[in-house]
Protein backbone atom coordinates (compact mmCIF):
# COMPACT_ATOMS: atom_id res chain seq x y z
CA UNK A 1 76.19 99.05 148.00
CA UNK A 2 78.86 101.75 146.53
CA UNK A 3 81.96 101.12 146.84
CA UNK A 4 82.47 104.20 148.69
CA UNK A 5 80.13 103.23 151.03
CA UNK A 6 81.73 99.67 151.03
CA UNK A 7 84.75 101.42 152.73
CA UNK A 8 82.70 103.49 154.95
CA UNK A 9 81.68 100.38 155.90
CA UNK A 10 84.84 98.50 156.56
CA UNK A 11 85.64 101.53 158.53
CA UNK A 12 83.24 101.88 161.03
CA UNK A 13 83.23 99.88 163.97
CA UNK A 14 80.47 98.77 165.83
CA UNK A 15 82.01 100.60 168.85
CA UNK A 16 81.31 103.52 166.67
CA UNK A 17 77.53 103.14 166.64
CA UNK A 18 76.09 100.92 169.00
CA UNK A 19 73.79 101.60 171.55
CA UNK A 20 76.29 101.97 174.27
CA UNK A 21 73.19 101.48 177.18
CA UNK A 22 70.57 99.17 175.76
CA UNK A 23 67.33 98.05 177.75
CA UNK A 24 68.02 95.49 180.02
CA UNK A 25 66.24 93.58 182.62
CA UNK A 26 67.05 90.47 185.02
CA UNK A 27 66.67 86.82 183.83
CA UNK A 28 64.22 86.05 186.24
CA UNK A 29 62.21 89.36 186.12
CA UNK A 30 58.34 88.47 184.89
CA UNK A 31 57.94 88.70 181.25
CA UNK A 32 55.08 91.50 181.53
CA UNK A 33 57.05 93.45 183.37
CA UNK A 34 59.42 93.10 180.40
CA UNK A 35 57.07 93.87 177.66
CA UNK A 36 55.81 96.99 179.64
CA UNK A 37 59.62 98.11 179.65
CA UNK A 38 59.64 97.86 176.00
CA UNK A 39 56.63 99.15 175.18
CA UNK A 40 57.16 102.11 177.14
CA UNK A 41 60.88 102.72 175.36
CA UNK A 42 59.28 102.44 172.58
CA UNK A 43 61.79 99.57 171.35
CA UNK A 44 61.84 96.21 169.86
CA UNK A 45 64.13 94.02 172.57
CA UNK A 46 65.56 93.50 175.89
CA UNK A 47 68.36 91.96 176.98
CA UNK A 48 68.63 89.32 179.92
CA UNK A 49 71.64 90.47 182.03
CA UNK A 50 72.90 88.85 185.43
CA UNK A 51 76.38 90.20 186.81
CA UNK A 52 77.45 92.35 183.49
CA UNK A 53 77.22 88.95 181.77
CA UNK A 54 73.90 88.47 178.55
CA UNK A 55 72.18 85.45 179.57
CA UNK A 56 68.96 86.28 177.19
CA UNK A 57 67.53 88.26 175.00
CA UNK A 58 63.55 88.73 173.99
CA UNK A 59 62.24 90.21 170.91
CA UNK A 60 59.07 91.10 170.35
CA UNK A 61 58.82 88.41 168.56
CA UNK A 62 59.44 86.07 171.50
CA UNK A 63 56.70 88.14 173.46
CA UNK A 64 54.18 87.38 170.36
CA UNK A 65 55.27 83.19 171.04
CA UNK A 66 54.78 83.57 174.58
CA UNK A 67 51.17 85.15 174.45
CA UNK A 68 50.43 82.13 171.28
CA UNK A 69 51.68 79.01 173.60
CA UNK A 70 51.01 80.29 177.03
CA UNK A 71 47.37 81.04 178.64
CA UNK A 72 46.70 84.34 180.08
CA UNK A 73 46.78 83.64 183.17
CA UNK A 74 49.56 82.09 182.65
CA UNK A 75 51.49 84.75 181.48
CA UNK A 76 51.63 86.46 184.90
CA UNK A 77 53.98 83.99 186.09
CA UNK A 78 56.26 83.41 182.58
CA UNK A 79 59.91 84.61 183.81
CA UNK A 80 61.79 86.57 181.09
CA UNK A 81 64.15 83.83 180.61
CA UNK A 82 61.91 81.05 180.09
CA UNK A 83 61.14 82.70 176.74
CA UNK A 84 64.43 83.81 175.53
CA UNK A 85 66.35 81.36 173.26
CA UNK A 86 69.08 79.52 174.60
CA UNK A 87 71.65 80.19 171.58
CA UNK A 88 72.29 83.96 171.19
CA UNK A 89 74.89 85.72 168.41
CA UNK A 90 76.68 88.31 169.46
CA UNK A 91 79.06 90.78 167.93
CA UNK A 92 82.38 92.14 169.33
CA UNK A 93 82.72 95.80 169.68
CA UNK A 94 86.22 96.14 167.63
CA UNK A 95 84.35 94.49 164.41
CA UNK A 96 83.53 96.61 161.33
CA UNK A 97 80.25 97.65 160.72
CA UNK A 98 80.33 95.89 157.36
CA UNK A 99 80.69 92.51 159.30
CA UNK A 100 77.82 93.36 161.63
CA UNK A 101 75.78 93.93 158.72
CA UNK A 102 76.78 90.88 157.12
CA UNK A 103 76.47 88.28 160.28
CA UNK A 104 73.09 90.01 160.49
CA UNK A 105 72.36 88.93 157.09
CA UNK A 106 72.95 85.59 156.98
CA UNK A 107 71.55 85.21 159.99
CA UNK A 108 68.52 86.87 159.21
CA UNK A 109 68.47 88.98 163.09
CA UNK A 110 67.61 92.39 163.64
CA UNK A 111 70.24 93.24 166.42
CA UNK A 112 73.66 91.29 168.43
CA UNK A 113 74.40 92.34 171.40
CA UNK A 114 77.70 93.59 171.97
CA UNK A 115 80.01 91.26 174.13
CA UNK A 116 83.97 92.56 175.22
CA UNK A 117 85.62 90.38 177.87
CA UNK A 118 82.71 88.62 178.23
CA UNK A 119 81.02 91.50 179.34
CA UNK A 120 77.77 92.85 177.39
CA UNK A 121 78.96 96.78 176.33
CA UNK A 122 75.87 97.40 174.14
CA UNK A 123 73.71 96.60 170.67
CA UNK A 124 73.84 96.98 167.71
CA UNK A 125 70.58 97.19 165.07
CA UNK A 126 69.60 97.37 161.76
CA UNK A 127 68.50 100.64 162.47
CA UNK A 128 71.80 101.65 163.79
CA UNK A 129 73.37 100.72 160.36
CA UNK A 130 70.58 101.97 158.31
CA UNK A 131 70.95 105.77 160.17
CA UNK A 132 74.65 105.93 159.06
CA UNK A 133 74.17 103.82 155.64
CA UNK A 134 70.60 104.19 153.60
CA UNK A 135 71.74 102.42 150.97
CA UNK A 136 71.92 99.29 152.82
CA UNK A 137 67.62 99.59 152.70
CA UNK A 138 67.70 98.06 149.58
CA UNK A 139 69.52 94.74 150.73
CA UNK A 140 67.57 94.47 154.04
CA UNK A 141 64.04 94.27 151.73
CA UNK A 142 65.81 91.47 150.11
CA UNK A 143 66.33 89.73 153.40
CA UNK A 144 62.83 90.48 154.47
CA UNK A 145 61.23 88.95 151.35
CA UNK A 146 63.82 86.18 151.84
CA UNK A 147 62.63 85.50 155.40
CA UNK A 148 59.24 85.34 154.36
CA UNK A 149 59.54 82.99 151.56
CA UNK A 150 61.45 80.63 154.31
CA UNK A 151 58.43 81.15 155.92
CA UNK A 152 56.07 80.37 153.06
CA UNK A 153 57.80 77.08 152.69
CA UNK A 154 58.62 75.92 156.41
CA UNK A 155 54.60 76.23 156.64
CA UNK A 156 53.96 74.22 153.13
CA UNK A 157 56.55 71.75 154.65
CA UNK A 158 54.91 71.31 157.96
CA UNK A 159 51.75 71.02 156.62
CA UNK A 160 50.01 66.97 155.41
CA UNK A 161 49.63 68.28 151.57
CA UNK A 162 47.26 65.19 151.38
CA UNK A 163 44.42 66.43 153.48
CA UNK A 164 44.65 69.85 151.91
CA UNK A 165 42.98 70.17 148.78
CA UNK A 166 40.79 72.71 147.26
CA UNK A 167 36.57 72.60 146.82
CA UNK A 168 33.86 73.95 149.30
CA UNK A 169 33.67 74.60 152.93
CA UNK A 170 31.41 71.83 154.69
CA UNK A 171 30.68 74.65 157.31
CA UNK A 172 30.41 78.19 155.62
CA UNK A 173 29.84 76.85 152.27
CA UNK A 174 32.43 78.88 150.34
CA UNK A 175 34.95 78.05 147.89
CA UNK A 176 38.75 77.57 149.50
CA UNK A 177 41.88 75.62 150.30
CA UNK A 178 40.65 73.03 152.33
CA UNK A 179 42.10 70.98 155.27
CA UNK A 180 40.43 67.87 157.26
CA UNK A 181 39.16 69.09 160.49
CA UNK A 182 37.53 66.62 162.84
CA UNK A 183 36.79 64.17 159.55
CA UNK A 184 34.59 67.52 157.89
CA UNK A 185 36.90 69.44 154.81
CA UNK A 186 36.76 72.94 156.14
CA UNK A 187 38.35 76.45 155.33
CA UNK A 188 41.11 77.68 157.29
CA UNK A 189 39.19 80.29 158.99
CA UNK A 190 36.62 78.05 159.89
CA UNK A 191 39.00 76.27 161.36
CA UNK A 192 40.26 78.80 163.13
CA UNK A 193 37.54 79.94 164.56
CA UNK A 194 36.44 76.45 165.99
């Protein structure tokens, strides 16, 4: 970043450029009806509100969880809360924009609500930031390769390295990384698919 735009950024305040109405919804509203609100606005989130106050806050990314872990008909009955996770950042409206940028950072979000007096008074995005400041695109590719290497090695760590090795698929026959499956070394998509 310049450091023109460095002081652009020090001078804006989130107040300046949040979305002063976001999409919200009620905690215990169904989570379908939820996703249809967001699909229909187009937008990536909605946030859980009860008396003024944020109690939640689903992504789509939450949505995407839900439909993994939960069976379909199942999903009729999944309240919007129930899927929302119980710690949430938020931002204060008075804040500069560089400090919204940089909580988003290291915390590798997308958005924080906007909270004044305890009171939720809008949200702010990466694509808020990235309509008055282009230049920050280059950083927020470096936090997306950065979140995906996390991922990368969150998965290697999860995984038993010993039963993964690599040779030939005892049920399609072709030549992979191999995992123990129901004492047979199999393929990942064969194991996927059974």
């Amino acid at each position: 970043m310049t450091l023109k735009n460095d002081k652009m950024m020090n001078k804006l305040l989130v107040s300046d450029i949040m979305t002063r109405e976001p999409l919200t919804a009620k905690p215990d509203a169904r989570l379908l009806d939820c996703v249809r609100k967001m699909v229909s606005k187009r937008i990536g989130s909605i946030l859980l509100v009860q008396d003024k106050r944020l109690v939640g806050l689903i992504s789509n990314k939450d949505v995407m969880w839900a439909i993994s872990k939960k069976d379909v008909k199942d999903l009729r009955e999944v309240k919007a809360i129930d899927v929302s996770p119980r710690k949430l950042a938020t931002i204060k409206p008075n804040v500069s924009v560089k400090i919204a940028w940089e909580k988003m950072k290291k915390l590798k979000f997308e958005r924080l609500p906007v909270i004044h007096n305890g009171e939720l008074v809008g949200l702010i995005t990466i694509k808020d930031i990235l309509n008055f400041n282009p230049e920050v695109y280059s950083e927020l590719e470096e936090i997306e390769k950065i979140k995906e290497q996390s991922a990368k090695l969150k998965r290697v760590r999860s995984r038993d390295l010993n039963s993964v090795v690599q040779g030939i698929c005892e049920e399609c026959g072709n030549p992979d990384i191999l995992q123990n499956f129901n004492g047979m070394m199999i393929c990942e998509s064969c194991a996927n698919s059974m």
